[in-house]
C-alpha atoms as a PDB file:
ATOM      1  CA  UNK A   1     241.180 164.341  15.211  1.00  0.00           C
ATOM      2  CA  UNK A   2     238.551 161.283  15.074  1.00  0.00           C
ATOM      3  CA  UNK A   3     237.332 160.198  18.379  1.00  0.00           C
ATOM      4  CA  UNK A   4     236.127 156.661  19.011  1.00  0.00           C
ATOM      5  CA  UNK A   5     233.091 156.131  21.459  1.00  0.00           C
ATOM      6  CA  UNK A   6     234.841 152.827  23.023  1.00  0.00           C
ATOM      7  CA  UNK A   7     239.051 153.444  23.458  1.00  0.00           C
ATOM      8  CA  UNK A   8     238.918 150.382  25.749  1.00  0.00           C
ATOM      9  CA  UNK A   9     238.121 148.494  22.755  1.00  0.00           C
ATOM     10  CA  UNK A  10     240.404 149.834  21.015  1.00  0.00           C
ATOM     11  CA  UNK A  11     244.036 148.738  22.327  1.00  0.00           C
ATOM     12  CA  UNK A  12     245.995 147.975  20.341  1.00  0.00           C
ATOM     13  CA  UNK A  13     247.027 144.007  21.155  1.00  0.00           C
ATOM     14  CA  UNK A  14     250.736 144.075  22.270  1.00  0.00           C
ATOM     15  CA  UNK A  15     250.420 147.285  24.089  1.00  0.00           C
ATOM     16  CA  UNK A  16     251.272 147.602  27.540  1.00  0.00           C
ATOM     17  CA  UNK A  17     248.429 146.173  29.913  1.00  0.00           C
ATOM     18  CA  UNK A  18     246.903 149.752  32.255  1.00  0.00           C
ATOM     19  CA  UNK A  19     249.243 152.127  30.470  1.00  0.00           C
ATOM     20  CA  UNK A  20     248.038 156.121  30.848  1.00  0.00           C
ATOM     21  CA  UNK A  21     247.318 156.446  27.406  1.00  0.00           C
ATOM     22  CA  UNK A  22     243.966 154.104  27.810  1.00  0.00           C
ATOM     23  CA  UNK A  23     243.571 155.520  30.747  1.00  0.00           C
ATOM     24  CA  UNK A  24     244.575 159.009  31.073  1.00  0.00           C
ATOM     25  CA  UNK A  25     244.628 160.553  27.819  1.00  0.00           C
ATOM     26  CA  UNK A  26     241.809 162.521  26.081  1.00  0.00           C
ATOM     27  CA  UNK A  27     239.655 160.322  24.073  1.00  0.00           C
ATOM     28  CA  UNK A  28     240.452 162.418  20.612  1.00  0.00           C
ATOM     29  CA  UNK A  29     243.937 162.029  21.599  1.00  0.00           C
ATOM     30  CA  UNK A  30     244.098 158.277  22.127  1.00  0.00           C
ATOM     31  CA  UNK A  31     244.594 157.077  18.641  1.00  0.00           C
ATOM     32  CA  UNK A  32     247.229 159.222  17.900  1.00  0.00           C
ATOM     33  CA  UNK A  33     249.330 158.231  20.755  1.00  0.00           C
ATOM     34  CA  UNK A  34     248.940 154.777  20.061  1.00  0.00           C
ATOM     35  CA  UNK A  35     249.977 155.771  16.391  1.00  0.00           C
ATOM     36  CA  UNK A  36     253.444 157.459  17.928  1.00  0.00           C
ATOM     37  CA  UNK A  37     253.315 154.042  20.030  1.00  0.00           C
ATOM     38  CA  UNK A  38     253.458 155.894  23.269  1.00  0.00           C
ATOM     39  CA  UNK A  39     251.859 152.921  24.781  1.00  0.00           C
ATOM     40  CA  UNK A  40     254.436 150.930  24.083  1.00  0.00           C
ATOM     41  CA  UNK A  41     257.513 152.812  24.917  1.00  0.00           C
ATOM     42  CA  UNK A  42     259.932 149.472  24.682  1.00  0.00           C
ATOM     43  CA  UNK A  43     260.359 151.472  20.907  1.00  0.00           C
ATOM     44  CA  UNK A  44     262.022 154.303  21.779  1.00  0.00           C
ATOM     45  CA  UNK A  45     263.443 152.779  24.750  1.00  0.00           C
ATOM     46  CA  UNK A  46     265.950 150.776  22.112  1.00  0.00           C
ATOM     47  CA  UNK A  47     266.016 153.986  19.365  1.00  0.00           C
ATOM     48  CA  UNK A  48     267.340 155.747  22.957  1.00  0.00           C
ATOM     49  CA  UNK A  49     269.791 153.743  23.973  1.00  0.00           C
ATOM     50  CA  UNK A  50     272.498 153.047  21.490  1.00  0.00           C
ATOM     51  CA  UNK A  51     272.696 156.912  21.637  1.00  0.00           C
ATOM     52  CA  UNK A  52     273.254 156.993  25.695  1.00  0.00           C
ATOM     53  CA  UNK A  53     275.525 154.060  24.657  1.00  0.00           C
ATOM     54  CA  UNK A  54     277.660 156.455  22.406  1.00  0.00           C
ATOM     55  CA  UNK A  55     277.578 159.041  24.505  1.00  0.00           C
ATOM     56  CA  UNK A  56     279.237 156.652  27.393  1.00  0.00           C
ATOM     57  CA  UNK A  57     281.745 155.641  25.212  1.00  0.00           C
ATOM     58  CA  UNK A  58     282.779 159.020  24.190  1.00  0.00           C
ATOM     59  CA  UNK A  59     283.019 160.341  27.677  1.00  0.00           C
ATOM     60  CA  UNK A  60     285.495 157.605  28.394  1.00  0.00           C
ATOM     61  CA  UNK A  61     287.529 158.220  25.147  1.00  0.00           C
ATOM     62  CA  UNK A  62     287.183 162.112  25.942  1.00  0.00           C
ATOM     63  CA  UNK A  63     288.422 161.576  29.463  1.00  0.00           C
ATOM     64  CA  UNK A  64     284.891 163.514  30.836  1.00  0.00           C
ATOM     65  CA  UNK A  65     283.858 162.323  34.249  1.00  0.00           C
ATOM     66  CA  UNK A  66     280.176 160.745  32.540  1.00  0.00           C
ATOM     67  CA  UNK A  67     278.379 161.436  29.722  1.00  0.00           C
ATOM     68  CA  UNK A  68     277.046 164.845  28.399  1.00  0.00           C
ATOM     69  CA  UNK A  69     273.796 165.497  30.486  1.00  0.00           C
ATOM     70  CA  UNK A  70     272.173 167.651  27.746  1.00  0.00           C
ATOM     71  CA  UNK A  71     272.858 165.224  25.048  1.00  0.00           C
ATOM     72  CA  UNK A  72     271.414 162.859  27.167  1.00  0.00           C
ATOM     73  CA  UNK A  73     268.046 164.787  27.278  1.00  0.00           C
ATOM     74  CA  UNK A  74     268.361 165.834  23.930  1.00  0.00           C
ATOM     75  CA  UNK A  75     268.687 162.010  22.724  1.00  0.00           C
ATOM     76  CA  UNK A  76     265.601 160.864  24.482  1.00  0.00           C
ATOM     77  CA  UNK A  77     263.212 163.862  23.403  1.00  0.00           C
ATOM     78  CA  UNK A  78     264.566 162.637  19.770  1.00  0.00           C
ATOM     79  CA  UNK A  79     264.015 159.048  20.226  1.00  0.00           C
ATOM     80  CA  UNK A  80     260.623 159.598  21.716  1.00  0.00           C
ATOM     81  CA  UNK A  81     259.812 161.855  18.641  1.00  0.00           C
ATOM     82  CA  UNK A  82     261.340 159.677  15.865  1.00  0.00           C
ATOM     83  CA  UNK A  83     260.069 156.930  17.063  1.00  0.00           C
ATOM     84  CA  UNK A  84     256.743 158.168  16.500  1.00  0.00           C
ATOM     85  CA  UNK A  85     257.108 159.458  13.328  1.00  0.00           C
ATOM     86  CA  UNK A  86     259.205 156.401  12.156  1.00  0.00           C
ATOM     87  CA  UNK A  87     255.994 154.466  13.463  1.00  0.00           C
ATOM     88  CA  UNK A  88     253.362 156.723  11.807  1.00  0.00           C
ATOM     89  CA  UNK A  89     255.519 156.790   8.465  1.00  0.00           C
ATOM     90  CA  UNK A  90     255.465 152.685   9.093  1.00  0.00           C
ATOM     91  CA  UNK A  91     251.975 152.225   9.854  1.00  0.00           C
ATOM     92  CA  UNK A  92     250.786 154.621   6.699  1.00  0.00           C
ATOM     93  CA  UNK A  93     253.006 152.316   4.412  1.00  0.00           C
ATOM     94  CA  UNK A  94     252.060 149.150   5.982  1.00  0.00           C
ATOM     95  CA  UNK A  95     248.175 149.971   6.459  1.00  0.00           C
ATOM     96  CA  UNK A  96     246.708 147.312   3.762  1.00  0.00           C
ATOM     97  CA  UNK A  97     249.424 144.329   5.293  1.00  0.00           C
ATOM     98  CA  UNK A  98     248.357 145.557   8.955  1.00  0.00           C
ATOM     99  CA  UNK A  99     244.661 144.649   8.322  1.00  0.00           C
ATOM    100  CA  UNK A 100     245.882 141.027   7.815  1.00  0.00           C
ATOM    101  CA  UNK A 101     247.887 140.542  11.067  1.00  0.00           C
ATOM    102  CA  UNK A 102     245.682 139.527  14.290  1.00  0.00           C
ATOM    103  CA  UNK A 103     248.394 141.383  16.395  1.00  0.00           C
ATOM    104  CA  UNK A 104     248.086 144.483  13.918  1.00  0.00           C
ATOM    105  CA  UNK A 105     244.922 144.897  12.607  1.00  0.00           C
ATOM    106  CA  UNK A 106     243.500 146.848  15.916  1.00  0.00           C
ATOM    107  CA  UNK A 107     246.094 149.639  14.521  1.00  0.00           C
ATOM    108  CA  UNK A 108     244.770 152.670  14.144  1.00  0.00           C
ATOM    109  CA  UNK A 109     244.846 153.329  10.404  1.00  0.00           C
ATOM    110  CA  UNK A 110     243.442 149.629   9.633  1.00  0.00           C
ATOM    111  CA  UNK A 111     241.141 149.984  12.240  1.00  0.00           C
ATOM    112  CA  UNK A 112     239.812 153.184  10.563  1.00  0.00           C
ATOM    113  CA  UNK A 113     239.859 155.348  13.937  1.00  0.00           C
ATOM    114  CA  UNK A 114     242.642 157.698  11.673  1.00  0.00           C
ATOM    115  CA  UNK A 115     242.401 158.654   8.541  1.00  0.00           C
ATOM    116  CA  UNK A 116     245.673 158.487   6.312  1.00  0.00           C
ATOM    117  CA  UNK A 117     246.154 161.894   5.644  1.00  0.00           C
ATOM    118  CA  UNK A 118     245.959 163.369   9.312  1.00  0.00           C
ATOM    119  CA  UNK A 119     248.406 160.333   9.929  1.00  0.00           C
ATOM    120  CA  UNK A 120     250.742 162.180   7.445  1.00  0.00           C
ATOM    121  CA  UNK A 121     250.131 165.607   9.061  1.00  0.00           C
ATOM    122  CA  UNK A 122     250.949 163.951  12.269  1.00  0.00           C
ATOM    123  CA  UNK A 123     254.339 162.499  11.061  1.00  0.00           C
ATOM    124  CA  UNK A 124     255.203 165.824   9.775  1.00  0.00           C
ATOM    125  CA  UNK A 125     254.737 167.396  13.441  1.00  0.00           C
ATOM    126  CA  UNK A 126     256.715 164.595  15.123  1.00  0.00           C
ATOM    127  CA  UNK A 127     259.366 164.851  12.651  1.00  0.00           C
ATOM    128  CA  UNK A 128     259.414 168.710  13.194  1.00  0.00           C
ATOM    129  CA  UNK A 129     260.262 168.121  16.532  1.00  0.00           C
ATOM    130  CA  UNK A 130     262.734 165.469  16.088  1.00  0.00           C
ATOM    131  CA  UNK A 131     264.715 168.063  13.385  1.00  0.00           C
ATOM    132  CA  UNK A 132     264.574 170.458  16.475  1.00  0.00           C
ATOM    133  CA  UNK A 133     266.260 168.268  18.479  1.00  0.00           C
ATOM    134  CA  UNK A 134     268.915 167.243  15.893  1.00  0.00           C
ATOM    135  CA  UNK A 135     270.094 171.266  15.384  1.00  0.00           C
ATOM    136  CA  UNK A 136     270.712 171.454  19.074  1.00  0.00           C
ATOM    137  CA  UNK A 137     273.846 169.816  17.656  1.00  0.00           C
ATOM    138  CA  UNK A 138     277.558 170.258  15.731  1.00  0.00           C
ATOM    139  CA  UNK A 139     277.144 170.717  12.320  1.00  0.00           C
ATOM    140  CA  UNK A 140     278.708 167.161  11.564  1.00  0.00           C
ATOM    141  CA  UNK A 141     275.772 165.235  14.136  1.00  0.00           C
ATOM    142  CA  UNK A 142     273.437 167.122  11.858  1.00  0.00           C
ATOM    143  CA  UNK A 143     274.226 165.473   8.983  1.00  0.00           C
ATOM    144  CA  UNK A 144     275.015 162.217  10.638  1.00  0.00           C
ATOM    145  CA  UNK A 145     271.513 162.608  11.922  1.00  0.00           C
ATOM    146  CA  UNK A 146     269.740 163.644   8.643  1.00  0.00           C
ATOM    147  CA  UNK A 147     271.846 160.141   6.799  1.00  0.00           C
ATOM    148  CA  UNK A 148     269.574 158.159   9.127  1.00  0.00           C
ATOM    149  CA  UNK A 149     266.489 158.866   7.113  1.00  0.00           C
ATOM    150  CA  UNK A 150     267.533 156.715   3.882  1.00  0.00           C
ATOM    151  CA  UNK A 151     267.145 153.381   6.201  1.00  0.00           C
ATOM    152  CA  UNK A 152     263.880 154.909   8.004  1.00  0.00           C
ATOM    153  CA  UNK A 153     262.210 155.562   4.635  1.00  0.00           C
ATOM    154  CA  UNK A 154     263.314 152.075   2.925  1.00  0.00           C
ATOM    155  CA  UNK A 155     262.732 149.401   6.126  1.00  0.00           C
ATOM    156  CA  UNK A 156     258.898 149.529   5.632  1.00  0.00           C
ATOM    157  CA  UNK A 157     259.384 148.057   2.081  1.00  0.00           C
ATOM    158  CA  UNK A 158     261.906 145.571   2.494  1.00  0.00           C
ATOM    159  CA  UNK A 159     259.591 143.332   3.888  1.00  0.00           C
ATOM    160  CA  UNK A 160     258.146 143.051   0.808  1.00  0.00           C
ATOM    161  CA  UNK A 161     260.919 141.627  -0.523  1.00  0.00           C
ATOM    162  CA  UNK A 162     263.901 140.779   1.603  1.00  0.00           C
ATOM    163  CA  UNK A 163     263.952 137.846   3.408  1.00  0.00           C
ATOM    164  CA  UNK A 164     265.483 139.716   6.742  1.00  0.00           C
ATOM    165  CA  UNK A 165     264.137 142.889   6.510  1.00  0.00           C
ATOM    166  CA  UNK A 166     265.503 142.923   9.842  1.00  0.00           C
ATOM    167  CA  UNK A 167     269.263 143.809   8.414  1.00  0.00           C
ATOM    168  CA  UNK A 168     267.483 147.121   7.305  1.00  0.00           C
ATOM    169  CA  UNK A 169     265.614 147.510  10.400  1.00  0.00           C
ATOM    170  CA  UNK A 170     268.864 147.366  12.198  1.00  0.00           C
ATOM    171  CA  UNK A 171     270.506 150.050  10.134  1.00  0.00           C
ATOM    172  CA  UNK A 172     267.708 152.426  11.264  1.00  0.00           C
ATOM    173  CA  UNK A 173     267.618 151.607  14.445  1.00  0.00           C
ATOM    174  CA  UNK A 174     270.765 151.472  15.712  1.00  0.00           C
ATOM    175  CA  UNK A 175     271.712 154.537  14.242  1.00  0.00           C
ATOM    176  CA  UNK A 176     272.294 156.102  17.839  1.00  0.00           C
ATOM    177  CA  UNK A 177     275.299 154.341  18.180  1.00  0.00           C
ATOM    178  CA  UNK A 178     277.342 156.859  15.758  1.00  0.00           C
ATOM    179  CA  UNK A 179     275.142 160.109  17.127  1.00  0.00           C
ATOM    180  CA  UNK A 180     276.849 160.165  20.760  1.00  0.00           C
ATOM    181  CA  UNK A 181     280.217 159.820  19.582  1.00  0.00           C
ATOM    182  CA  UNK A 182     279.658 162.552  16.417  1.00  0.00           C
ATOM    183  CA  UNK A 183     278.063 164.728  19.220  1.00  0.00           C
ATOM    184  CA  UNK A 184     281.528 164.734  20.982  1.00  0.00           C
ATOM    185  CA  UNK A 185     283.985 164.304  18.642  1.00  0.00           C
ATOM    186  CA  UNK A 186     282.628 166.345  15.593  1.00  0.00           C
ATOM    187  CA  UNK A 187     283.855 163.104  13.872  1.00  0.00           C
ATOM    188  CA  UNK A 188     283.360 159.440  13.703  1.00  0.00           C
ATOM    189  CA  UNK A 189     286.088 157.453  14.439  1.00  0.00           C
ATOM    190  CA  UNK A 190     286.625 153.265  14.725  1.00  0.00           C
ATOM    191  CA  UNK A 191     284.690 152.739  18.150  1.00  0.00           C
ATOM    192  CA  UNK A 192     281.625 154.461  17.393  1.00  0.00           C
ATOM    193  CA  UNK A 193     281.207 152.261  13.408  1.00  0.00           C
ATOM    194  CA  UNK A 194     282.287 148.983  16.067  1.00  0.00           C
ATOM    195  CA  UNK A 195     279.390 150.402  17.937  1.00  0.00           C
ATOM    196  CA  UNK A 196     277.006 150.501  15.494  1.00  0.00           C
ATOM    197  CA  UNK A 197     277.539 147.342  14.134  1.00  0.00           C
ATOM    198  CA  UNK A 198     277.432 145.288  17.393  1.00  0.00           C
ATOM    199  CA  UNK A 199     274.079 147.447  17.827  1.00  0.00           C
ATOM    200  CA  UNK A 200     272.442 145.857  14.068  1.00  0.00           C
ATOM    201  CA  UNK A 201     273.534 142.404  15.512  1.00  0.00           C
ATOM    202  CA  UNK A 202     271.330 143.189  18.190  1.00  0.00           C
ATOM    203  CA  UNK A 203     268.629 145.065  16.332  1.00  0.00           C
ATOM    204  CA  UNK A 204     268.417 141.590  14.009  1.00  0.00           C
ATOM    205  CA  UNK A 205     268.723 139.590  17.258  1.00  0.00           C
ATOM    206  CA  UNK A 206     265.486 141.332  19.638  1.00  0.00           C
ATOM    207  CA  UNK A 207     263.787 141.979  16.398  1.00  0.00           C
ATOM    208  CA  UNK A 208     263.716 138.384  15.198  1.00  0.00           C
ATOM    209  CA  UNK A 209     262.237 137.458  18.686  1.00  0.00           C
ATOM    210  CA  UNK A 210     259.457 140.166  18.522  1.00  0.00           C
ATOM    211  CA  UNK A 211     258.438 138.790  14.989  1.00  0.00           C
ATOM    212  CA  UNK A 212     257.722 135.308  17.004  1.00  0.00           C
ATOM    213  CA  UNK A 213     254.439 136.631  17.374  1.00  0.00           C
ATOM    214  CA  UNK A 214     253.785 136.821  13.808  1.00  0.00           C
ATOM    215  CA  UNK A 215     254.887 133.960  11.871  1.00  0.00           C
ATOM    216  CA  UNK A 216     251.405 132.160  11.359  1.00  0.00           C
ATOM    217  CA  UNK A 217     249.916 135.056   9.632  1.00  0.00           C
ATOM    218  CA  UNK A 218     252.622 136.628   8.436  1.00  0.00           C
ATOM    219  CA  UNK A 219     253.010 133.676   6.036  1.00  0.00           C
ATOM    220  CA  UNK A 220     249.193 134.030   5.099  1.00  0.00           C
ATOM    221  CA  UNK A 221     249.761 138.186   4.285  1.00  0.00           C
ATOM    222  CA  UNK A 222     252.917 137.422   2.691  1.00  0.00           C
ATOM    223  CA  UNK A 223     255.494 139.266   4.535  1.00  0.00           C
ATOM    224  CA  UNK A 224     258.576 138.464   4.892  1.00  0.00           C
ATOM    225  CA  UNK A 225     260.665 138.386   8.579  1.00  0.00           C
ATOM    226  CA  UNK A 226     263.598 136.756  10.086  1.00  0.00           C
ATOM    227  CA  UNK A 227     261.607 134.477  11.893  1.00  0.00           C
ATOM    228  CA  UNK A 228     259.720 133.113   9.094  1.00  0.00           C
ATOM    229  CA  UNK A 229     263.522 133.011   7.581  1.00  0.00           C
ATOM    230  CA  UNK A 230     265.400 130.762   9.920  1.00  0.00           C
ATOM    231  CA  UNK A 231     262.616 128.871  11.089  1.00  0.00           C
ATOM    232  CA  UNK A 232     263.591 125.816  12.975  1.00  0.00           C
ATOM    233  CA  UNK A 233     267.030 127.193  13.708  1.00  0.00           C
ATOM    234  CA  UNK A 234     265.806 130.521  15.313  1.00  0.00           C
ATOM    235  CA  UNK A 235     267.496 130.099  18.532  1.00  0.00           C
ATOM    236  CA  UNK A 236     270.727 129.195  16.530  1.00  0.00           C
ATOM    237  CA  UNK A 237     270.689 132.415  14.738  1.00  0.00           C
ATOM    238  CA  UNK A 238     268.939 134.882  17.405  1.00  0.00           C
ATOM    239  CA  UNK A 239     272.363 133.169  19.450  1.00  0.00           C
ATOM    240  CA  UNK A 240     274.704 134.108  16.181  1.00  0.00           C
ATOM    241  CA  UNK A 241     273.469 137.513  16.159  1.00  0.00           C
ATOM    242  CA  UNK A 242     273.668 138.388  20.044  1.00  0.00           C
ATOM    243  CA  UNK A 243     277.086 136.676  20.116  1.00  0.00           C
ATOM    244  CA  UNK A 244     278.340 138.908  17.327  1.00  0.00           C
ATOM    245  CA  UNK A 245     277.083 141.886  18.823  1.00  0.00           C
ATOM    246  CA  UNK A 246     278.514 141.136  22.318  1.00  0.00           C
ATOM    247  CA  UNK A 247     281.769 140.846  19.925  1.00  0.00           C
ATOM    248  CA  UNK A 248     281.662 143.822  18.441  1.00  0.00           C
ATOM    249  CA  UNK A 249     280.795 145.883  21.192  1.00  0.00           C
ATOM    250  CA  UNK A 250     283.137 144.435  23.265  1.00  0.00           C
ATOM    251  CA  UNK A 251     285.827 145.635  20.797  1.00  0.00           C
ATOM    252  CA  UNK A 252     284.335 149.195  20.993  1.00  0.00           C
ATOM    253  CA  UNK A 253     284.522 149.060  24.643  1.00  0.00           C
ATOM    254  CA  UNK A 254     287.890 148.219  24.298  1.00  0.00           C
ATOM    255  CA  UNK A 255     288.972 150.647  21.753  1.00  0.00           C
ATOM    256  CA  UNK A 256     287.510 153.602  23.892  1.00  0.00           C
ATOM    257  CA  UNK A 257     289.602 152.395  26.642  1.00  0.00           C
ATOM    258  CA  UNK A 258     286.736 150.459  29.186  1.00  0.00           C
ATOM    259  CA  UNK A 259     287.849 149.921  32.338  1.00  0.00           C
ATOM    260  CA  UNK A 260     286.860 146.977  34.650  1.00  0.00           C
ATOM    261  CA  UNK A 261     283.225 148.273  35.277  1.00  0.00           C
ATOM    262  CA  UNK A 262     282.684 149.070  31.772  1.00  0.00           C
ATOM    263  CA  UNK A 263     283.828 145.685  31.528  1.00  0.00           C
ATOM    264  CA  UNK A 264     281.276 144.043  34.081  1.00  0.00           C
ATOM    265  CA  UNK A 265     278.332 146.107  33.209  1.00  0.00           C
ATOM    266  CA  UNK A 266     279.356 144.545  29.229  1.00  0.00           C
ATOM    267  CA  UNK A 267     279.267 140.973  30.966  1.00  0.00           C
ATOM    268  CA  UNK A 268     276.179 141.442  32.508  1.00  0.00           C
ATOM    269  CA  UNK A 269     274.703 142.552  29.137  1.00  0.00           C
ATOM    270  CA  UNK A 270     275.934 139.533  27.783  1.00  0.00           C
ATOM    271  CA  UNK A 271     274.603 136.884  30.224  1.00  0.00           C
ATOM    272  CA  UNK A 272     271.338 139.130  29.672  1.00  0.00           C
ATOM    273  CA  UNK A 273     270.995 138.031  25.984  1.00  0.00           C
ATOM    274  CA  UNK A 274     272.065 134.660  26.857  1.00  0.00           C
ATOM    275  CA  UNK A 275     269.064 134.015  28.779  1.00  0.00           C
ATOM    276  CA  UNK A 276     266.821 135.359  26.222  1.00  0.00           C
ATOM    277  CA  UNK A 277     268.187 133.023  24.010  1.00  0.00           C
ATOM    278  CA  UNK A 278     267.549 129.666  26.317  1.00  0.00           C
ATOM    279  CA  UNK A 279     264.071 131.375  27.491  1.00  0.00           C
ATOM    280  CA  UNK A 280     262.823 131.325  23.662  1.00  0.00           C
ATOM    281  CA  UNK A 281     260.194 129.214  22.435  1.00  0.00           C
ATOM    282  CA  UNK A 282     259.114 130.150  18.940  1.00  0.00           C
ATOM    283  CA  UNK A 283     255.634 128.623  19.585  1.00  0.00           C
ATOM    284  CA  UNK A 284     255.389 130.900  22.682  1.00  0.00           C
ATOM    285  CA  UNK A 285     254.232 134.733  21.366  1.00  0.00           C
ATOM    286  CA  UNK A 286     253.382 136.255  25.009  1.00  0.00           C
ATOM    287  CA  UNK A 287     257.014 134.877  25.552  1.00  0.00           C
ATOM    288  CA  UNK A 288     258.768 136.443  22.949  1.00  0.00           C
ATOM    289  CA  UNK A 289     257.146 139.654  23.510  1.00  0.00           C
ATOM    290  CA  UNK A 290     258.574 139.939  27.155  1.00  0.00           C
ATOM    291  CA  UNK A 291     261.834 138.911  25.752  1.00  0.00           C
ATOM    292  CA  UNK A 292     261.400 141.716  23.581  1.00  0.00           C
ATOM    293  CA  UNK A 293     260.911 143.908  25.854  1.00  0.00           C
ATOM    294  CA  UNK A 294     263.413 142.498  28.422  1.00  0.00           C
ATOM    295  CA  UNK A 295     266.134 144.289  26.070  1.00  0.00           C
ATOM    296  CA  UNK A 296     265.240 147.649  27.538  1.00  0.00           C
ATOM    297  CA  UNK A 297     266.822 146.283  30.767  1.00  0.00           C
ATOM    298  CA  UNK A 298     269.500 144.751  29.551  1.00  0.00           C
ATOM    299  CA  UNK A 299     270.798 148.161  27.132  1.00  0.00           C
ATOM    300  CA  UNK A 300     270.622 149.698  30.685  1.00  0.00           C
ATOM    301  CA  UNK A 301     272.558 147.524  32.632  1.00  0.00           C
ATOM    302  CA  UNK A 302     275.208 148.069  29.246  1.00  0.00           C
ATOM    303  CA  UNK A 303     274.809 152.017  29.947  1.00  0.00           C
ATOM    304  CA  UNK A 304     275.148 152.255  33.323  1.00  0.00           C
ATOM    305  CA  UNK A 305     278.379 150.070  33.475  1.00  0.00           C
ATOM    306  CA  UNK A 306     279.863 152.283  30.871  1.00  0.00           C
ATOM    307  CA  UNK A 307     278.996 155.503  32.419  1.00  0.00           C
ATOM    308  CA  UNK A 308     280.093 154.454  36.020  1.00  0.00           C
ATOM    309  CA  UNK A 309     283.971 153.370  34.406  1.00  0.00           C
ATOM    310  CA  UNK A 310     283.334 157.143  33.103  1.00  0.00           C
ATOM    311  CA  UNK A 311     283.171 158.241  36.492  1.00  0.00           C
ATOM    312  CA  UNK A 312     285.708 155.792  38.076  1.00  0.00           C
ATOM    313  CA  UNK A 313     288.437 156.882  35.540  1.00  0.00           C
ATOM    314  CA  UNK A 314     288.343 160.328  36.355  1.00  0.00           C
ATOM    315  CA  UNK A 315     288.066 159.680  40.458  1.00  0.00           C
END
């Protein structure tokens, strides 16, 4: 691994402010944890929870008092791991358009502090893990799980040439929302595909106010986003997309058979993206960062109303 002499220097720009990794970690180690994006953990935070958000929704349609415990686990070792590789695989592909981007450019490929091919070994090792995780499961999660790679291997592209690479970004992402049902079921059935559409609607939604940051110089490096897209109506459509996937979740809900705090911790998610939505500025980047990030809170509040009508149903 290639050390650096200064790490401090060396954060990358929308990381999280003190985090361990510039702190605690071994010097040789740094860039490579930046390149799984362990210092900014909002990423797997919103890989991980669609899948706890299928899981909840299974143990109510099962009946089961809350959700599977090791699936749980298993889900957030995965996320953690895929989410690194997905970056790596991301940030190998994207290298020469990274170098362009203020926020991106202190990367660690474009940067130079690692090379391209120990990037690659490194995705293979994070991947390695994240197929270890996946066979802990039934034979039908498996291949759920191993479909997911088609969007993961395409998204880095289409923002070469779609004008909402988002929509792809979404597909990837949110593919969580069909694992914690599978993992149950063996099967995928109407409330986990309601699921996982809601969960794009959000994907496209958070991910639209994350590009805020980078609509000046994306437009000078020529890549494409959903910011860029809907310009002066970006509140109207970050507003269209949260709306439909409050919709569309709330029709999962219902088809699982949410009860009233399933219903109220679905509420509370929803008055959770409302707020982002009057709190954005699209000239204000540190501002649509921390609504970024403020998503982590608000898939919790989602989880932890579903799980507790879990637990109320079978009381």
């Amino acid at each position: 691994m290639a050390g650096v002499s200064t790490p401090e220097d060396r954060r990358v720009a929308d990381a999280v402010a003190g985090h361990w990794v510039d702190r605690l970690a071994p010097v040789r180690a740094r860039p490579y944890l930046r390149l799984a994006r362990i210092d900014r953990p909002i990423g797997w935070w919103l890989l991980l929870l669609p899948c706890w958000w299928s899981a909840a929704l299974a143990a109510l349609a099962s009946g089961r008092p809350f959700p599977d415990p090791w699936h749980l686990v298993l889900f957030l070792i995965g996320a953690v791991a895929m989410r690194g590789a997905g970056s790596t695989y991301n940030d190998i592909a994207d290298r020469d358009l990274d170098a362009q981007v203020e926020r991106t450019r202190s990367r660690p490929l474009p940067s130079g502090q690692v090379r391209p091919r120990a990037a690659a070994l490194f995705l293979v090792a994070q991947a390695l893990v994240g197929f270890a995780v996946l066979v802990q499961f039934n034979a039908s999660a498996i291949l759920v799980g191993l479909a997911s790679l088609i969007p993961v291997a395409i998204y880095p592209f289409m923002k070469r040439v779609m004008p909402v690479p988002q929509l792809v970004l979404g597909l990837a992402f949110s593919w969580g929302a069909l694992m914690g049902w599978v993992a149950v079921f063996g099967r995928l059935d109407p409330p986990a595909y309601l699921l996982y559409a809601g969960t794009i609607a959000w994907v496209v939604g958070y991910d639209t106010i994350y590009a805020v940051q980078d609509i000046e110089d994306d437009a000078i490096a020529g890549i494409r986003s959903s910011a860029r897209f809907f310009g002066e109506r970006l509140r109207l459509a970050v507003g269209l997309c949260y709306g439909l996937a409050f919709a569309l979740i709330a029709l999962a809900a219902w088809s699982a058979g949410a009860g009233f705090a399933g219903w109220f911790g679905l509420a509370l998610f929803g008055a959770h993206l409302a707020r982002q939505v009057v709190r954005l500025d699209e000239r204000d980047g540190q501002g649509a960062l921390a609504l970024f990030r403020s998503n982590r809170d608000a898939g919790l509040i989602l989880f932890a109303g579903l799980a507790a009508d879990a637990l109320l149903r079978h009381g």
